[in-house]
C-alpha atoms as a PDB file:
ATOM      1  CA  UNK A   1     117.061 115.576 163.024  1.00  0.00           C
ATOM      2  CA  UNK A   2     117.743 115.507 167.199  1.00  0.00           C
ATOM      3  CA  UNK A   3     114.637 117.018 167.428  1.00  0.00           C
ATOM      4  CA  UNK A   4     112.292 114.845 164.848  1.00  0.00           C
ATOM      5  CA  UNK A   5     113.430 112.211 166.911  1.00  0.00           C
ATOM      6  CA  UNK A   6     112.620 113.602 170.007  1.00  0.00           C
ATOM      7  CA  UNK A   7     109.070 114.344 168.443  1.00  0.00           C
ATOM      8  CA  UNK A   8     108.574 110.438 167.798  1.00  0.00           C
ATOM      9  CA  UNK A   9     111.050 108.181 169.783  1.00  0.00           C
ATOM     10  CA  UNK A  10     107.661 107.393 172.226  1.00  0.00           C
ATOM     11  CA  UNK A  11     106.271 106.412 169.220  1.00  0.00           C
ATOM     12  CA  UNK A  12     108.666 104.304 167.455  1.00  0.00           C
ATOM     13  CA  UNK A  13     112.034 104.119 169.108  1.00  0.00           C
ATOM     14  CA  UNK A  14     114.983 105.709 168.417  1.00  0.00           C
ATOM     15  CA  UNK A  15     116.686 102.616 166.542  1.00  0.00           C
ATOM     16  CA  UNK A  16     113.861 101.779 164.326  1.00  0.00           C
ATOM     17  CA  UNK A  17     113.449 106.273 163.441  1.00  0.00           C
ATOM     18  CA  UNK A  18     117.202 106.070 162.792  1.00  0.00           C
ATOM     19  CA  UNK A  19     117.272 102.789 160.838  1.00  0.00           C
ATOM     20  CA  UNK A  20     114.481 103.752 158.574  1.00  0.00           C
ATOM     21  CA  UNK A  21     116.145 107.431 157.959  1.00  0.00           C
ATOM     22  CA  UNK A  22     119.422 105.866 157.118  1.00  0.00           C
ATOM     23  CA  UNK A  23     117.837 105.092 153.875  1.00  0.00           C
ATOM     24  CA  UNK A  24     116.995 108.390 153.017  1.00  0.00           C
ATOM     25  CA  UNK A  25     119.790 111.155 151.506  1.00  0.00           C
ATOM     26  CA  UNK A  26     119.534 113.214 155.055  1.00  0.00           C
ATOM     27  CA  UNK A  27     119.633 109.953 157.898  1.00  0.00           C
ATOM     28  CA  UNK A  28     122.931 110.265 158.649  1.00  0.00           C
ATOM     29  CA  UNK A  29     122.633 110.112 162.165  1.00  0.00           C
ATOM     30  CA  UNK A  30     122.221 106.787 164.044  1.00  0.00           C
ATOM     31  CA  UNK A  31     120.811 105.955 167.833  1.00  0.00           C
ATOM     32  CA  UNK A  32     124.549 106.009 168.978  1.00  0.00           C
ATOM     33  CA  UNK A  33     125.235 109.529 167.820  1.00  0.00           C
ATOM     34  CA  UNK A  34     121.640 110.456 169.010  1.00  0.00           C
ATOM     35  CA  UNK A  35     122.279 109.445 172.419  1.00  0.00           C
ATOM     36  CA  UNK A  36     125.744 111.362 172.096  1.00  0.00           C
ATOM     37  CA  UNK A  37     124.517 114.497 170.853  1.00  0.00           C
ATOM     38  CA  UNK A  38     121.679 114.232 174.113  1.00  0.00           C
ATOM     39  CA  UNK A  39     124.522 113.946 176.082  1.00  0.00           C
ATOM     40  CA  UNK A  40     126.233 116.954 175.182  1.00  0.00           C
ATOM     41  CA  UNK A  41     125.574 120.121 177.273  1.00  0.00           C
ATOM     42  CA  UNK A  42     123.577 122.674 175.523  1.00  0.00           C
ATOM     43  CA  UNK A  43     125.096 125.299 173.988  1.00  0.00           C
ATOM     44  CA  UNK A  44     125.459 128.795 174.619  1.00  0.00           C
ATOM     45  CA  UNK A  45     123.631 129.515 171.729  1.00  0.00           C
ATOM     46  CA  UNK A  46     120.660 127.456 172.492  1.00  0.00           C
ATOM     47  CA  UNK A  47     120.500 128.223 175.956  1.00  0.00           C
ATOM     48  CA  UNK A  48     120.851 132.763 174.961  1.00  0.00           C
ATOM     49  CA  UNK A  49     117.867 131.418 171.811  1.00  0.00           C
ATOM     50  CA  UNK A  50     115.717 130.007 175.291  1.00  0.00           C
ATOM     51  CA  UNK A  51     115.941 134.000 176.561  1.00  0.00           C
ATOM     52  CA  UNK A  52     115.453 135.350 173.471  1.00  0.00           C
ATOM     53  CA  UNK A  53     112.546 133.845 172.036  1.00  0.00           C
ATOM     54  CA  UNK A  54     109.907 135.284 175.036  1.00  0.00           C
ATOM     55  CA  UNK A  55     111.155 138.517 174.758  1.00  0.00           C
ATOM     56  CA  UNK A  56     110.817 138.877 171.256  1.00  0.00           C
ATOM     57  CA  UNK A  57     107.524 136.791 171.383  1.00  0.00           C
ATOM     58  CA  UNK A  58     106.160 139.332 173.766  1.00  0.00           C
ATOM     59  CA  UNK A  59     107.711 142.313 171.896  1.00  0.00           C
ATOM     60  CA  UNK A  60     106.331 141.685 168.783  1.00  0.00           C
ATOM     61  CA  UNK A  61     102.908 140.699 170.393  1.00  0.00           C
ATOM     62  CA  UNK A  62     102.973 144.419 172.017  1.00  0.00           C
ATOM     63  CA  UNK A  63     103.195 145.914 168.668  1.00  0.00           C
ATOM     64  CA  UNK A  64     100.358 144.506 167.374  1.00  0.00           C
ATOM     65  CA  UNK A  65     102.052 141.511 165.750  1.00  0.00           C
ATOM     66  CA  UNK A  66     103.000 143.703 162.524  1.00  0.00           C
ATOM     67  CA  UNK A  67     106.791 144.253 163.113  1.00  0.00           C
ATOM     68  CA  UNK A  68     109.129 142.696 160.281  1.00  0.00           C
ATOM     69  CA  UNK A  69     113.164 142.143 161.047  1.00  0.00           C
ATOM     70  CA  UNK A  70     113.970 145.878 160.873  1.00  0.00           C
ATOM     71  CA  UNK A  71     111.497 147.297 163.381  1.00  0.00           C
ATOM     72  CA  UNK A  72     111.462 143.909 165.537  1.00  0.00           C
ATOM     73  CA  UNK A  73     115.860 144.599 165.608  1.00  0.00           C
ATOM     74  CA  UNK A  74     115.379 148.062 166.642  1.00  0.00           C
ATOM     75  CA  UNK A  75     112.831 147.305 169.129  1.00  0.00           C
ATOM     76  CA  UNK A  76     115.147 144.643 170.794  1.00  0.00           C
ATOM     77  CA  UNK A  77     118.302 147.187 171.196  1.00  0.00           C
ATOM     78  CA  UNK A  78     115.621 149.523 172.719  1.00  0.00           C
ATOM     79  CA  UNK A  79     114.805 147.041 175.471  1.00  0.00           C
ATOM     80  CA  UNK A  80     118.399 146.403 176.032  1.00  0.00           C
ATOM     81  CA  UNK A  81     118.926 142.862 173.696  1.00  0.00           C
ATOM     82  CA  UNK A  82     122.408 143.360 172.211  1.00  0.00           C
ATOM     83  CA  UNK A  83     121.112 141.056 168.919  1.00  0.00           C
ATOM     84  CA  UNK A  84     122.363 141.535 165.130  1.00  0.00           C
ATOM     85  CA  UNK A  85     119.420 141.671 162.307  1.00  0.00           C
ATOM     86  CA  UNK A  86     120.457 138.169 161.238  1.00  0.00           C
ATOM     87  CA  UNK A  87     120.261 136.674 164.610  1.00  0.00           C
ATOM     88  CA  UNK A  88     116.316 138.640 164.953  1.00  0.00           C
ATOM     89  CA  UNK A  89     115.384 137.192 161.328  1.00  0.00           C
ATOM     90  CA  UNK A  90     116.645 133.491 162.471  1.00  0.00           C
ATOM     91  CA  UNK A  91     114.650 133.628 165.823  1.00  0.00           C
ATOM     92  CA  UNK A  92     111.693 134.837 164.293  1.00  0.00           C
ATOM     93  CA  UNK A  93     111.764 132.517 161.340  1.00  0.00           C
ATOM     94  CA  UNK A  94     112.167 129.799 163.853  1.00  0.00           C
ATOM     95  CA  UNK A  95     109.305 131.157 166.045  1.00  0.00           C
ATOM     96  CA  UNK A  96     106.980 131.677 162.912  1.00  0.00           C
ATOM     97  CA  UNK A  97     107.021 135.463 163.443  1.00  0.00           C
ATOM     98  CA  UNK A  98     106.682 137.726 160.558  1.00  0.00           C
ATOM     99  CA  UNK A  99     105.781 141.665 159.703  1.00  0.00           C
ATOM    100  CA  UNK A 100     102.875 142.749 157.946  1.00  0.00           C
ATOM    101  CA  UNK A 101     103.267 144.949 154.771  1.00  0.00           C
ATOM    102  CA  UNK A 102     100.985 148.142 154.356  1.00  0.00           C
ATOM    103  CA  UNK A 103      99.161 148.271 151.558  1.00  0.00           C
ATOM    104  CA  UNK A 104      97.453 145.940 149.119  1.00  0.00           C
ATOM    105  CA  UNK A 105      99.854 144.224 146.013  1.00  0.00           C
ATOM    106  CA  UNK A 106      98.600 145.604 143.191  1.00  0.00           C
ATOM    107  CA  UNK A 107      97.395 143.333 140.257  1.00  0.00           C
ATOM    108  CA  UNK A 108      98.519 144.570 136.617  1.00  0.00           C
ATOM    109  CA  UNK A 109      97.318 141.422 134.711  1.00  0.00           C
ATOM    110  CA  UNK A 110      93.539 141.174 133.872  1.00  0.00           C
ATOM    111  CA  UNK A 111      92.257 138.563 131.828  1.00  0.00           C
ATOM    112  CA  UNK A 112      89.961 140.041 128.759  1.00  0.00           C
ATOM    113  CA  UNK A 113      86.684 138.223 128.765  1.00  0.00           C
ATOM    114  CA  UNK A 114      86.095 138.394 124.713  1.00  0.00           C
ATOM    115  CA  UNK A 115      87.227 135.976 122.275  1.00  0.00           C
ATOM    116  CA  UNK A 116      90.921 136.799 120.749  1.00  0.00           C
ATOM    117  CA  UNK A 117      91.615 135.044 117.701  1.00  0.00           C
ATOM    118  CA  UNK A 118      94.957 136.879 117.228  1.00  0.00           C
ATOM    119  CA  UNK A 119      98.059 134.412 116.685  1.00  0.00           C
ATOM    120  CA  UNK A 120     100.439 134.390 118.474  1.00  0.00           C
ATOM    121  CA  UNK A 121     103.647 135.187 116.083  1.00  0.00           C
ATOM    122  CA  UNK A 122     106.558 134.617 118.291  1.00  0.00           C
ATOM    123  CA  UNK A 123     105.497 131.320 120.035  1.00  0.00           C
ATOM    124  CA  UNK A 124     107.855 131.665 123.037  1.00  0.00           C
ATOM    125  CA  UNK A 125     110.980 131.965 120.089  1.00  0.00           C
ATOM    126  CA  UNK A 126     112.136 135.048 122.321  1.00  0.00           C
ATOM    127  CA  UNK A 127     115.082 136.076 119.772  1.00  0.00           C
ATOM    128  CA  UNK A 128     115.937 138.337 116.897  1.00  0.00           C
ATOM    129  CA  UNK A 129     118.693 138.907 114.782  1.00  0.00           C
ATOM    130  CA  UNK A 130     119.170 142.821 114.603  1.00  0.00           C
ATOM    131  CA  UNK A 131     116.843 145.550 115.888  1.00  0.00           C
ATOM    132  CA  UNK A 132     113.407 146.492 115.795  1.00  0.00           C
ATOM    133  CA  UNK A 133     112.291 142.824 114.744  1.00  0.00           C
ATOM    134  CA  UNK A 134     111.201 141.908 118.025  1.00  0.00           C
ATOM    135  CA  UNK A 135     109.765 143.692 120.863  1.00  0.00           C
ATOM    136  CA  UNK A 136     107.887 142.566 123.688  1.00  0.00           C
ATOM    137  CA  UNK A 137     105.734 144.425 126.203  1.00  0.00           C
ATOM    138  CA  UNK A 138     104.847 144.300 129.855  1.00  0.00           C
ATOM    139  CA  UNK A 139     103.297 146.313 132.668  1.00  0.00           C
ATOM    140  CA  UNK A 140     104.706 146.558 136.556  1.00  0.00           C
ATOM    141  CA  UNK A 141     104.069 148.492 139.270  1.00  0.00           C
ATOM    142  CA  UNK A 142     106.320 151.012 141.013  1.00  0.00           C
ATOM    143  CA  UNK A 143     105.897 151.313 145.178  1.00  0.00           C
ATOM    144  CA  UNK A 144     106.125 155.264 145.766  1.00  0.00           C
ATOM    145  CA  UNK A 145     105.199 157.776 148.947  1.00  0.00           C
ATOM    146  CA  UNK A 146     101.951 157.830 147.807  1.00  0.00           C
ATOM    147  CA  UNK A 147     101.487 154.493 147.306  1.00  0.00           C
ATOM    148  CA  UNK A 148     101.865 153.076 144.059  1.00  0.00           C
ATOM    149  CA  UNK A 149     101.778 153.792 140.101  1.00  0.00           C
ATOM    150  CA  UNK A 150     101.882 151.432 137.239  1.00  0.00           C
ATOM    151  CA  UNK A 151     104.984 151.328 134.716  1.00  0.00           C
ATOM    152  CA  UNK A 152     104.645 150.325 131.067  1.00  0.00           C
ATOM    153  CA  UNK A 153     107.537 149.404 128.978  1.00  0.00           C
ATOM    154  CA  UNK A 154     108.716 147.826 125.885  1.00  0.00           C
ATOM    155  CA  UNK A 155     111.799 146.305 125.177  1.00  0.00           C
ATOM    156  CA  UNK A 156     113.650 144.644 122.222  1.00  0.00           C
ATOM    157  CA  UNK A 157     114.763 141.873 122.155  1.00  0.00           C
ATOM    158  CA  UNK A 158     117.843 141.769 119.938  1.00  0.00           C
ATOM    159  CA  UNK A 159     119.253 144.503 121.690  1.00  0.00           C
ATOM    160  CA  UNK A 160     117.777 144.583 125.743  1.00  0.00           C
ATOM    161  CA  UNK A 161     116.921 148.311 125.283  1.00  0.00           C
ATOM    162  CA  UNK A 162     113.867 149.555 126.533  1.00  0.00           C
ATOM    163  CA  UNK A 163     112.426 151.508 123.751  1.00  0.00           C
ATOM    164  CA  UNK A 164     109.409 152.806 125.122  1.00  0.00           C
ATOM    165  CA  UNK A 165     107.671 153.501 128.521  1.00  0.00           C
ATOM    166  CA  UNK A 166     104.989 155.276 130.144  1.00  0.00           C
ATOM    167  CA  UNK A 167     103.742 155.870 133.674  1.00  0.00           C
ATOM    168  CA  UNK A 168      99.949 156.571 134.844  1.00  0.00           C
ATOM    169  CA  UNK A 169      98.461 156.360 137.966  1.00  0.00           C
ATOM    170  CA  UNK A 170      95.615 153.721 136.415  1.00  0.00           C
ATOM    171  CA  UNK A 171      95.511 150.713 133.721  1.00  0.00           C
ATOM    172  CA  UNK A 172      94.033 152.012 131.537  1.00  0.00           C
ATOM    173  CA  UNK A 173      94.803 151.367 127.965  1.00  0.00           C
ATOM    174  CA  UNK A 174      95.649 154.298 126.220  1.00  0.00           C
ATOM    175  CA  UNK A 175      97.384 156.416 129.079  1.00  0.00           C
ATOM    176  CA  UNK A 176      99.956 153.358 129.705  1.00  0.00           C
ATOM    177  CA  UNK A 177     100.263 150.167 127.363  1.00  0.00           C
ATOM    178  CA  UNK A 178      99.181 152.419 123.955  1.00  0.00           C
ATOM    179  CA  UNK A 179     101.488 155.341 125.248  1.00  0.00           C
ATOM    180  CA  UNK A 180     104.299 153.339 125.731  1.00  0.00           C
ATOM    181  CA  UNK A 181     104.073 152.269 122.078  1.00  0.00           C
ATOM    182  CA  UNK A 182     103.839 155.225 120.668  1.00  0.00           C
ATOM    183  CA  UNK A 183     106.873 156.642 122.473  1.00  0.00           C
ATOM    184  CA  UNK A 184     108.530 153.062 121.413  1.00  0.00           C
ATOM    185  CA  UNK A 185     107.418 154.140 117.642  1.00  0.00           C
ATOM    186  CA  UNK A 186     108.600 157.719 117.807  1.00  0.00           C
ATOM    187  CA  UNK A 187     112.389 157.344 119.651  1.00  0.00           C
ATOM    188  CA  UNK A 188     113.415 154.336 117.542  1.00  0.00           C
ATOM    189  CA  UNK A 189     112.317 154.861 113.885  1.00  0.00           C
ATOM    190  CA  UNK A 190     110.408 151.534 113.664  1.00  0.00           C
ATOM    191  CA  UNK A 191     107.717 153.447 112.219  1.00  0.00           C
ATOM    192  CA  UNK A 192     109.533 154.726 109.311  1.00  0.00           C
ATOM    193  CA  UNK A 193     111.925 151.659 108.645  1.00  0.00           C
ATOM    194  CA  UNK A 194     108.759 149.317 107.686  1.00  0.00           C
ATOM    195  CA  UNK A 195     111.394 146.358 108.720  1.00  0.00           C
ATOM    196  CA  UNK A 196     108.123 143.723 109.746  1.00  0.00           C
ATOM    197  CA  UNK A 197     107.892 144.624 113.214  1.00  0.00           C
ATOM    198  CA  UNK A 198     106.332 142.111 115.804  1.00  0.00           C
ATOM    199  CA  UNK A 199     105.030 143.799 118.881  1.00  0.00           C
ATOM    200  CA  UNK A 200     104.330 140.486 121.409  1.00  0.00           C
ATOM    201  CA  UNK A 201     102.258 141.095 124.906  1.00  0.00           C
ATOM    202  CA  UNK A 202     100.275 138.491 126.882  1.00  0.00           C
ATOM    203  CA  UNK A 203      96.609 138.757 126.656  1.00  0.00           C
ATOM    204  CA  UNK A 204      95.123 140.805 129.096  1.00  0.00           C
ATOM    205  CA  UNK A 205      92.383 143.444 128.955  1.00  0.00           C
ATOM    206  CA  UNK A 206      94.811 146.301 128.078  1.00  0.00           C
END
């Protein structure tokens, strides 16, 4: 707020800023606690922030600009900063500093580019009664050494048990979505109870 104000008293004036935010659910300061709170000598805090912020400016800037909390912490006990993690996350949040993660996210979702004139049986109605009524399927991926690999797994719904999963190193259908259901079929006897199974997934390619 002290420092909105600060931004636009030259503007506006501190009384009209703090008359018009008095209306709102955060103006709870007016131009006699404004001039109060200028008065006050500035903190240790703020003036420890003012030595801070360079250094870890020009620390992170030396290291390409790709250091997140963790490495920008360590680097700051290295050059002799005695700072905790949360005190590096709040200075670079406040500076607008951030890491850079390795890697591209992978996508798991395509969208299938022919016509599906399936219904859709469950219609968001996300509940059963008693097993193997209701399951529902999705695919994630799973960061590794090596990279990544994508997870497919099936769960039902009256129960929260995954009943079937599969791991490949690609998206493609029948080494991950169609594998998982299979194993689903095999482990939990759908296949033999005949008990009008639903199997629900989003529409993507696989």
């Amino acid at each position: 707020m002290i420092r909105f104000i600060d931004e636009h008293r030259d503007r506006f004036g501190v009384e009209a800023i703090c008359r018009v935010l008095s209306a709102t659910e955060c103006g709870f300061i007016t131009s006699r606690g404004y001039r109060a709170a200028k008065a006050r000598p500035t903190s240790a805090r703020a003036l420890r922030d003012e030595v801070l912020l360079p250094e870890l400016r020009r620390i992170h800037a030396e290291n390409y600009s790709v250091y997140g909390v963790r490495k920008m912490h360590h680097a700051m006990r290295r050059a002799g900063w005695d700072m905790g993690r949360d005190q590096v996350a709040r200075l670079m949040r406040g500076a607008g500093l951030q890491g850079v993660r390795r890697g591209r996210k992978p996508v798991t979702t395509y969208p299938t580019h022919v016509p599906d004139a399936r219904p859709d049986l469950v219609e968001r109605r996300f509940t059963a009664e008693q097993p193997n009524r209701l399951w529902v399927a999705d695919m994630t991926y799973v960061r590794i050494l090596a990279g990544f690999c994508y997870v497919a797994f099936i769960t039902d719904v009256c129960t929260r048990k995954i009943v079937g999963w599969a791991v490949a190193a690609t998206l493609h259908t029948d080494g991950l979505p169609l594998l998982a259901l299979e194993h689903a079929l095999l482990t939990s006897g759908a296949v033999r109870c005949q008990s009008g199974l639903i199997h629900h997934s989003d529409r993507g390619a696989q």
